[in-house]
PDB file of N, CA and C in Angstrom:
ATOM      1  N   UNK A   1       6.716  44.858  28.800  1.00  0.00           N
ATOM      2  CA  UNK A   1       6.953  45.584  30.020  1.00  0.00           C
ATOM      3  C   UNK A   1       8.104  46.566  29.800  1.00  0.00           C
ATOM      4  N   UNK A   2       8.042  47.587  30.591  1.00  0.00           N
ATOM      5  CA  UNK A   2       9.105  48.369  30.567  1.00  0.00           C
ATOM      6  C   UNK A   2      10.226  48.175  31.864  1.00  0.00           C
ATOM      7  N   UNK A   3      11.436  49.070  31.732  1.00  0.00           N
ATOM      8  CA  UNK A   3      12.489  49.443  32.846  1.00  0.00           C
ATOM      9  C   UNK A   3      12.189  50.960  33.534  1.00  0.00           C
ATOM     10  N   UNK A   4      11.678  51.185  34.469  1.00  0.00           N
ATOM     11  CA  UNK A   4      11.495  52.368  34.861  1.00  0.00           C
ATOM     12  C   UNK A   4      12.684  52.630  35.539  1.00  0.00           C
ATOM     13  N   UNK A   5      12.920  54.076  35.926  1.00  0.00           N
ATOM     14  CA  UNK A   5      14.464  55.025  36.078  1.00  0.00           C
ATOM     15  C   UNK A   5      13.743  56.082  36.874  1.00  0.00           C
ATOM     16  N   UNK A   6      14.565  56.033  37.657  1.00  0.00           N
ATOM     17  CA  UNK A   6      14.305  57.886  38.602  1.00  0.00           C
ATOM     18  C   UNK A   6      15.540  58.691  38.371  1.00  0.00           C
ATOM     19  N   UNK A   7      14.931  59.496  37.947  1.00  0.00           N
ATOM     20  CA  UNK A   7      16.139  60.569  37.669  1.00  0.00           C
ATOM     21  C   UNK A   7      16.019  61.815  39.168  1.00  0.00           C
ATOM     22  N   UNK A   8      17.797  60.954  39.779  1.00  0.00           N
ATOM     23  CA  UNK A   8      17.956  61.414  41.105  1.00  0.00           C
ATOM     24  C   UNK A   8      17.830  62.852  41.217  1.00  0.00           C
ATOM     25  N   UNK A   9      18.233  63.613  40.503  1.00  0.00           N
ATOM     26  CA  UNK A   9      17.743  65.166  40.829  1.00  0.00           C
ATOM     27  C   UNK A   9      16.758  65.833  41.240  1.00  0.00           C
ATOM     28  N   UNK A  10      15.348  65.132  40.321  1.00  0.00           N
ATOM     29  CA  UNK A  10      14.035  65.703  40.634  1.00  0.00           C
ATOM     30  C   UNK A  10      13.184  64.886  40.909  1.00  0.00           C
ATOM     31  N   UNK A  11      13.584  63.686  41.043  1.00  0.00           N
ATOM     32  CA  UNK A  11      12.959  62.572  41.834  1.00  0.00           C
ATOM     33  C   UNK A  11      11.384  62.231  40.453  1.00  0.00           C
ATOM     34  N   UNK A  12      11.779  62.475  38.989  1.00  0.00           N
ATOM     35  CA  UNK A  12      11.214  62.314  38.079  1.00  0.00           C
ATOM     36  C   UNK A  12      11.188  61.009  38.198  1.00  0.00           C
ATOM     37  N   UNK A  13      10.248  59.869  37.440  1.00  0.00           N
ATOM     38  CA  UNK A  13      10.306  58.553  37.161  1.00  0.00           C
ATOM     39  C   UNK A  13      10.431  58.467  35.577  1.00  0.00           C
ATOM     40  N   UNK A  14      10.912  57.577  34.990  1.00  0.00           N
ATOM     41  CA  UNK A  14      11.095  57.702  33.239  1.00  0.00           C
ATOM     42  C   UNK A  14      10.626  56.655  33.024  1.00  0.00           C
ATOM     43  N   UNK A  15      10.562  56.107  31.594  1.00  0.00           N
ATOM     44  CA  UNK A  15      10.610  55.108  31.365  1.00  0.00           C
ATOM     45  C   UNK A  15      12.051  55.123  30.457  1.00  0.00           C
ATOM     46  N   UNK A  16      12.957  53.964  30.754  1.00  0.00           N
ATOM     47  CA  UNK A  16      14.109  53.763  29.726  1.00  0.00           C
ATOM     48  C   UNK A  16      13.866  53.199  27.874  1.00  0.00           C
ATOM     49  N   UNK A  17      14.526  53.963  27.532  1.00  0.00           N
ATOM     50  CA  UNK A  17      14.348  53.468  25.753  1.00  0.00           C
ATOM     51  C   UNK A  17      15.492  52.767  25.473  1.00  0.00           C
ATOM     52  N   UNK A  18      16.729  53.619  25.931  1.00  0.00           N
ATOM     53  CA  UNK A  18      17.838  52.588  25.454  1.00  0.00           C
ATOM     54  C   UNK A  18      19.351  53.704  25.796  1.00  0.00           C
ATOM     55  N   UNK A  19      20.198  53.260  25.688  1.00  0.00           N
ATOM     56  CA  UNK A  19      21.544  53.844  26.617  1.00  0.00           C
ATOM     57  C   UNK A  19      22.522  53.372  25.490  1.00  0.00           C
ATOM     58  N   UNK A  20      23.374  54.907  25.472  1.00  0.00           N
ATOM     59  CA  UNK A  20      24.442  55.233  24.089  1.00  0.00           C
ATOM     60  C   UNK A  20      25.405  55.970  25.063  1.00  0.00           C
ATOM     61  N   UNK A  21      26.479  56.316  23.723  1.00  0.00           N
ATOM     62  CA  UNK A  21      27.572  57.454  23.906  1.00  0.00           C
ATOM     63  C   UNK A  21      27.476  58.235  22.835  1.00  0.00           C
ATOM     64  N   UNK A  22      27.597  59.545  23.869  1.00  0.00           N
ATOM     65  CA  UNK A  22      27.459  60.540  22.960  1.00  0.00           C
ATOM     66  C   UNK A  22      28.841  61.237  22.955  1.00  0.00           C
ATOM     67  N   UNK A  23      29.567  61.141  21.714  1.00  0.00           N
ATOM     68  CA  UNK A  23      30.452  61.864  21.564  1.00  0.00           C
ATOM     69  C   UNK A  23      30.943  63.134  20.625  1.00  0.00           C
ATOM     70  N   UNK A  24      32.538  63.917  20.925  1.00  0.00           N
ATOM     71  CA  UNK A  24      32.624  64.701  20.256  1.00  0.00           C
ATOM     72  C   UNK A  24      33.933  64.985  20.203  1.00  0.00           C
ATOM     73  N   UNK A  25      34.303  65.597  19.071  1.00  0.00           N
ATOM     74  CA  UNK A  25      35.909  65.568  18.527  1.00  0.00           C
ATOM     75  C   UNK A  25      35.537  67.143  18.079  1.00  0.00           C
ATOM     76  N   UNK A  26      36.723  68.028  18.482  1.00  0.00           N
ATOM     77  CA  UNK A  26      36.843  69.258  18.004  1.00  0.00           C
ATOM     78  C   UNK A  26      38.438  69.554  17.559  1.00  0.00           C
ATOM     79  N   UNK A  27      38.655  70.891  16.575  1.00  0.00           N
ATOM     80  CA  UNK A  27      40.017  70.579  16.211  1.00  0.00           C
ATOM     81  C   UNK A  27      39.859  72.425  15.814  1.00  0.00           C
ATOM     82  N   UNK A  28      41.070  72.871  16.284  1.00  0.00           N
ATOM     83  CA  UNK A  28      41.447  74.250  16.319  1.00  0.00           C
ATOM     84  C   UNK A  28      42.653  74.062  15.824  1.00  0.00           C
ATOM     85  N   UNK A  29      43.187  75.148  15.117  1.00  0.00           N
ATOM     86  CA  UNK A  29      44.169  75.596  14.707  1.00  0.00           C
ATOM     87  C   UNK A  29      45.319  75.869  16.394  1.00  0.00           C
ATOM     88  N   UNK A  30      46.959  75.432  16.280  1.00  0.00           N
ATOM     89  CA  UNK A  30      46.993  76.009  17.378  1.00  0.00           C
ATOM     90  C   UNK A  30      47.555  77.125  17.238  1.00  0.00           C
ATOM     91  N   UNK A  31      48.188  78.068  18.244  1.00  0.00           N
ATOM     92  CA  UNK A  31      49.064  79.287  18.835  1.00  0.00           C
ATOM     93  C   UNK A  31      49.711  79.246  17.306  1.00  0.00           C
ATOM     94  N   UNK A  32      51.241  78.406  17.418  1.00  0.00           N
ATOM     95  CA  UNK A  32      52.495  78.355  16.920  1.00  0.00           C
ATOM     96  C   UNK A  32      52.565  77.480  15.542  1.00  0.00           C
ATOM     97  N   UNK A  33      51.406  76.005  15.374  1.00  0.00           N
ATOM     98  CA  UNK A  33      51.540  75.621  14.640  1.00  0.00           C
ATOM     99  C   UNK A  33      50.355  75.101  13.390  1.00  0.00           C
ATOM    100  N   UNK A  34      49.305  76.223  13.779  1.00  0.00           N
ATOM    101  CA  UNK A  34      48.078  76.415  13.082  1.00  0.00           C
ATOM    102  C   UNK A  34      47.603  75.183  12.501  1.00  0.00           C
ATOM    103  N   UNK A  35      47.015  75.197  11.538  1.00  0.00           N
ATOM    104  CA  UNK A  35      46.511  73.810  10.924  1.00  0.00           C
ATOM    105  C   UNK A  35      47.662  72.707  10.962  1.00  0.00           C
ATOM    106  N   UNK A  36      49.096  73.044  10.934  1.00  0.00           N
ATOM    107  CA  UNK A  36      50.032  71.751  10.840  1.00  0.00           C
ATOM    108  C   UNK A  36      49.716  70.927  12.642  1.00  0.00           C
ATOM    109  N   UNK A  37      49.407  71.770  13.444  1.00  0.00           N
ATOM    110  CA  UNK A  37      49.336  70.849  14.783  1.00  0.00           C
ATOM    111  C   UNK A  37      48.393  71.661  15.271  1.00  0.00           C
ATOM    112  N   UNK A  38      47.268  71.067  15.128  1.00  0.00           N
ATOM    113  CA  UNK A  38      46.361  71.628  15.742  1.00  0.00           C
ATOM    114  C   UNK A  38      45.644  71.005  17.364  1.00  0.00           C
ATOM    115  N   UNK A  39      44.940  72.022  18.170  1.00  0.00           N
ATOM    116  CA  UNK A  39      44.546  71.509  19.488  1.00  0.00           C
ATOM    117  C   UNK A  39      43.177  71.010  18.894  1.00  0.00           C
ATOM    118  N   UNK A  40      43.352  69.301  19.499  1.00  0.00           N
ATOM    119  CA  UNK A  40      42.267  68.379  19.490  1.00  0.00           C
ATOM    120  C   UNK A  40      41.629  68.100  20.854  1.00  0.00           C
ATOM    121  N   UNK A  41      40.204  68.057  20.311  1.00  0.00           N
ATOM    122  CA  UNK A  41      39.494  68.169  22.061  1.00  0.00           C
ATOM    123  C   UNK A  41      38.402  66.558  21.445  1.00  0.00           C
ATOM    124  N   UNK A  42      38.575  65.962  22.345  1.00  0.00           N
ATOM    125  CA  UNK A  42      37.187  64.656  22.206  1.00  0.00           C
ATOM    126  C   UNK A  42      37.054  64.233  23.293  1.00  0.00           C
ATOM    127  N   UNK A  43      35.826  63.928  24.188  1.00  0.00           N
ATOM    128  CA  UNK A  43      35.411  63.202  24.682  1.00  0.00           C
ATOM    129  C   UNK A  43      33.990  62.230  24.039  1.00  0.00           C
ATOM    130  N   UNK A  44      33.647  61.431  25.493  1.00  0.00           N
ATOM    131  CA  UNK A  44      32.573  60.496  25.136  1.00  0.00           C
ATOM    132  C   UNK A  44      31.684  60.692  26.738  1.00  0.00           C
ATOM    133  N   UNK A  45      30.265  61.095  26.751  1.00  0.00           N
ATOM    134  CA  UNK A  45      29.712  61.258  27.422  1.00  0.00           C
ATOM    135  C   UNK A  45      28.581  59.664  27.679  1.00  0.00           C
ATOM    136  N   UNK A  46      28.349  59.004  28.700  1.00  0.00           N
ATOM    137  CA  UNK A  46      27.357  58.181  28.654  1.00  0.00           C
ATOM    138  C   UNK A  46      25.707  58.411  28.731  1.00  0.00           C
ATOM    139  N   UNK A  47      25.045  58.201  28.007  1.00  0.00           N
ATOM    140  CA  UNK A  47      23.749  58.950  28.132  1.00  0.00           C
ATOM    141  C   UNK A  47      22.693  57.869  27.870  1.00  0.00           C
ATOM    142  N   UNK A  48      21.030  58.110  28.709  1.00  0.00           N
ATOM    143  CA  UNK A  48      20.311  57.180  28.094  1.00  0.00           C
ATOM    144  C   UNK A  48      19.075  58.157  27.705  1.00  0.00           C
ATOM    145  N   UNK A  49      18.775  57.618  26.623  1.00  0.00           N
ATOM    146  CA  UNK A  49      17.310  57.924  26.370  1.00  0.00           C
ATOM    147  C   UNK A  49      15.623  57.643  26.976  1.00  0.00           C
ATOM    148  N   UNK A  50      15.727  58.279  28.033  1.00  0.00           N
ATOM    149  CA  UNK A  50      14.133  58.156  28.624  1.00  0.00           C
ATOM    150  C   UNK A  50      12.886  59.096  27.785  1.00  0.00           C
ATOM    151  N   UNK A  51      11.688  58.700  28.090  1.00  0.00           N
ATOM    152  CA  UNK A  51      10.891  59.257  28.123  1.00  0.00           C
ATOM    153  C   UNK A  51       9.700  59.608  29.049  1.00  0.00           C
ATOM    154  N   UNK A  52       8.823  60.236  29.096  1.00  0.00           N
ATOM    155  CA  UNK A  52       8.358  60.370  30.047  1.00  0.00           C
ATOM    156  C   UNK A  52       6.818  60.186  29.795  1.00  0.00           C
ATOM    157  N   UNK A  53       5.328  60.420  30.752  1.00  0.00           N
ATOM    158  CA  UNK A  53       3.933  60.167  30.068  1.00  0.00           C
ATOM    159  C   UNK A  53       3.613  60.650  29.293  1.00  0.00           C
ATOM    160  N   UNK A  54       4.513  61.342  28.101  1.00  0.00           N
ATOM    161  CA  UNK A  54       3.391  61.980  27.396  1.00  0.00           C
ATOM    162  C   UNK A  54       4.452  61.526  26.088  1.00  0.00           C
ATOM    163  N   UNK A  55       5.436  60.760  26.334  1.00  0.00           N
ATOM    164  CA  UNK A  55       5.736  60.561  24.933  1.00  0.00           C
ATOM    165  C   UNK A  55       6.928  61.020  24.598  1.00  0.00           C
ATOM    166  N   UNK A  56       7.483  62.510  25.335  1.00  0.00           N
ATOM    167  CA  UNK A  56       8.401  63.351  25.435  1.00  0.00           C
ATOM    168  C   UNK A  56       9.921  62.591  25.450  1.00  0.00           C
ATOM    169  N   UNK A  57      10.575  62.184  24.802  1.00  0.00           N
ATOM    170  CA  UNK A  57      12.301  62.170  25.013  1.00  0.00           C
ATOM    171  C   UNK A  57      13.108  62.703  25.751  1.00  0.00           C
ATOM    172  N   UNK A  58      13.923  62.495  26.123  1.00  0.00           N
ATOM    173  CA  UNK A  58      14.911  63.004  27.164  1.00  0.00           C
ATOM    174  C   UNK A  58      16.440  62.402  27.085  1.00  0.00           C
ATOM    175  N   UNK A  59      17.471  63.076  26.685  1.00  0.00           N
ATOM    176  CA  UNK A  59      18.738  62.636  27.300  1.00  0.00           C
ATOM    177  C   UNK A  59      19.612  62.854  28.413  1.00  0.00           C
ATOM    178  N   UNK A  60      19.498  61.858  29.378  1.00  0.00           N
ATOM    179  CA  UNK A  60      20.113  61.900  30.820  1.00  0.00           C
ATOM    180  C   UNK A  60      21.508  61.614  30.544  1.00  0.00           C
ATOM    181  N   UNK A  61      21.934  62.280  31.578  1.00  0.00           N
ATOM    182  CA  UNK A  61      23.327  61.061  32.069  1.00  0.00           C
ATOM    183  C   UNK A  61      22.727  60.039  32.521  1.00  0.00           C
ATOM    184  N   UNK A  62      23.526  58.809  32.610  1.00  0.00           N
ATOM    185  CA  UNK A  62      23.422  57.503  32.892  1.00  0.00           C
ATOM    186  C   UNK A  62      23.579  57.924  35.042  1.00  0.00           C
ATOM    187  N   UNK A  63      24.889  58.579  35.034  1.00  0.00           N
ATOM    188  CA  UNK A  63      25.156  58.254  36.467  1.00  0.00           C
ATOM    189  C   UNK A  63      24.008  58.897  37.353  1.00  0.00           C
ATOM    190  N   UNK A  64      22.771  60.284  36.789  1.00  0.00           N
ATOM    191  CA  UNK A  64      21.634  60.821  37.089  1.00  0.00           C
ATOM    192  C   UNK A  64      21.042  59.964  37.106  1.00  0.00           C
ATOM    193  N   UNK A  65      20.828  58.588  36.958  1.00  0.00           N
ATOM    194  CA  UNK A  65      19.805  57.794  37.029  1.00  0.00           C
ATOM    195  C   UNK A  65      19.538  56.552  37.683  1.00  0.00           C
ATOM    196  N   UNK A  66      19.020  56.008  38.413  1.00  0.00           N
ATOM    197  CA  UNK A  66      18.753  54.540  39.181  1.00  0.00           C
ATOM    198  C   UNK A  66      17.551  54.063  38.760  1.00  0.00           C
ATOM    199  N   UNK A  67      17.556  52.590  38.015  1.00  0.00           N
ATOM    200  CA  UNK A  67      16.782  51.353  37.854  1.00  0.00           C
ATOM    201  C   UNK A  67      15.964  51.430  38.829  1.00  0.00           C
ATOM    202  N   UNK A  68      14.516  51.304  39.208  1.00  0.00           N
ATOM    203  CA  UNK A  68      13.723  50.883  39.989  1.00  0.00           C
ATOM    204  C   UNK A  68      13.031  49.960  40.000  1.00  0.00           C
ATOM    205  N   UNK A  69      12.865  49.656  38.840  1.00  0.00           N
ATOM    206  CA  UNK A  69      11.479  49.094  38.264  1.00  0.00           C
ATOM    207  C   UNK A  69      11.798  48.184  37.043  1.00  0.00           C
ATOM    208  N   UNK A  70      12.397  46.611  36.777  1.00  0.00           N
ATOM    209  CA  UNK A  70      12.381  45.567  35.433  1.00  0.00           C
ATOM    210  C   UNK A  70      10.508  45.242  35.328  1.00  0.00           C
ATOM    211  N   UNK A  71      10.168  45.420  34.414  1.00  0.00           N
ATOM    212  CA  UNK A  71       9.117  44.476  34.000  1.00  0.00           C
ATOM    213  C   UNK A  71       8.168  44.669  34.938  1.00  0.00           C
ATOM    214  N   UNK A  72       7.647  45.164  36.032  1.00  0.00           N
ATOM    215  CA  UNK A  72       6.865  45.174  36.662  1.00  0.00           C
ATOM    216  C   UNK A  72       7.128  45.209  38.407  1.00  0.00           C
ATOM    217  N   UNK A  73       8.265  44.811  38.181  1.00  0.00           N
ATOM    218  CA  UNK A  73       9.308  44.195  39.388  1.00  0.00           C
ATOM    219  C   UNK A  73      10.208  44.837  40.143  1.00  0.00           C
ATOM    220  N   UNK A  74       9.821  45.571  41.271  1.00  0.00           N
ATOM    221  CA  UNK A  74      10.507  46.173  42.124  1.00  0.00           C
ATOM    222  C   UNK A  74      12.094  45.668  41.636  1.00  0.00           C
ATOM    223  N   UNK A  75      13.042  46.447  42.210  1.00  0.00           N
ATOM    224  CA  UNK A  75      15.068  46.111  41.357  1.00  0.00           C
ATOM    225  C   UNK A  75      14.749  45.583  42.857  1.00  0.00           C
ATOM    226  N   UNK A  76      14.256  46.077  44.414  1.00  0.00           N
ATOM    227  CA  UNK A  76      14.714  45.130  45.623  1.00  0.00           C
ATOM    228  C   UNK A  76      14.314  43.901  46.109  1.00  0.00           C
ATOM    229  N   UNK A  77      13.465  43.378  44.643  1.00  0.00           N
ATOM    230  CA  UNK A  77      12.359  42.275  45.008  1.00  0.00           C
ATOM    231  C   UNK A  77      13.287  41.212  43.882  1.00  0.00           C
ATOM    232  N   UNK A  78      14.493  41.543  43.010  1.00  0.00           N
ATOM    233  CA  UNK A  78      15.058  40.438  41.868  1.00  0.00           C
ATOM    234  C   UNK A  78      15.908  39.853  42.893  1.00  0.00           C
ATOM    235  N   UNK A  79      15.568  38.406  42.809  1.00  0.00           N
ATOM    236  CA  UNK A  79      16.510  37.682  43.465  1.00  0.00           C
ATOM    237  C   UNK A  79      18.102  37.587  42.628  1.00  0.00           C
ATOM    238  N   UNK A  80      18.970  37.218  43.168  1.00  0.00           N
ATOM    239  CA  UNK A  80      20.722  37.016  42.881  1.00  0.00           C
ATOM    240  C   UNK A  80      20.856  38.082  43.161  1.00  0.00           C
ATOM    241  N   UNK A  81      20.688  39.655  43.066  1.00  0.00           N
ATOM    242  CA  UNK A  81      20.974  40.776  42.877  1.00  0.00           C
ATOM    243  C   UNK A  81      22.147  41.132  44.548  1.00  0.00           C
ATOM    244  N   UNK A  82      23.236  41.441  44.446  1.00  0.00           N
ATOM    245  CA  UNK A  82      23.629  41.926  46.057  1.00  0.00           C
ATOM    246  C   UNK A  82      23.427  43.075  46.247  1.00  0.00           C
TER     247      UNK A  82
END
C-alpha cells in the first residue's frame, strides 16, 4: 500500500516515496578579507519525494503537503491520532 499526500497549492494528490534534506553550503570570497574570511551561506531545506500517475517525480516542500491517505486508510479514520 501506499501514503497518499495533497499538495495544498493545487489540490494535486501524490503518492509519497520518501522525505530528505536538501542542502547547501556556498563560500565567496569577502569585501576586505577575500579567501582568508570568506562569506559562508548554508542552509537545509526539508523536502519529500512524490510522484504522481504516470511515474513522474517531484520534489515538494514537506510543509506544501498533508497525509491523507496510510495504506488505504483515510488519516481521519486512524484511531489514537488527536
Amino acid at each position: 500500500m501506499a501514503t497518499i499526500v495533497l499538495h495544498k497549492e493545487t489540490g494535486k494528490q501524490f503518492v509519497l516515496i520518501g522525505t530528505g534534506y536538501g542542502a547547501f553550503k556556498a563560500s565567496r570570497p569577502s569585501f576586505f578579507g577575500g579567501n582568508l574570511f570568506p562569506h559562508d551561506e548554508e542552509g537545509q531545506m526539508p523536502l519529500a519525494a512524490v510522484c504522481d500517475k504516470a511515474g513522474t517525480i517531484y520534489w515538494i516542500y514537506t510543509e506544501e503537503l498533508k497525509v491523507i491517505e496510510i495504506d488505504g486508510e483515510r488519516i481521519e479514520d486512524i484511531h489514537g491520532l488527536e
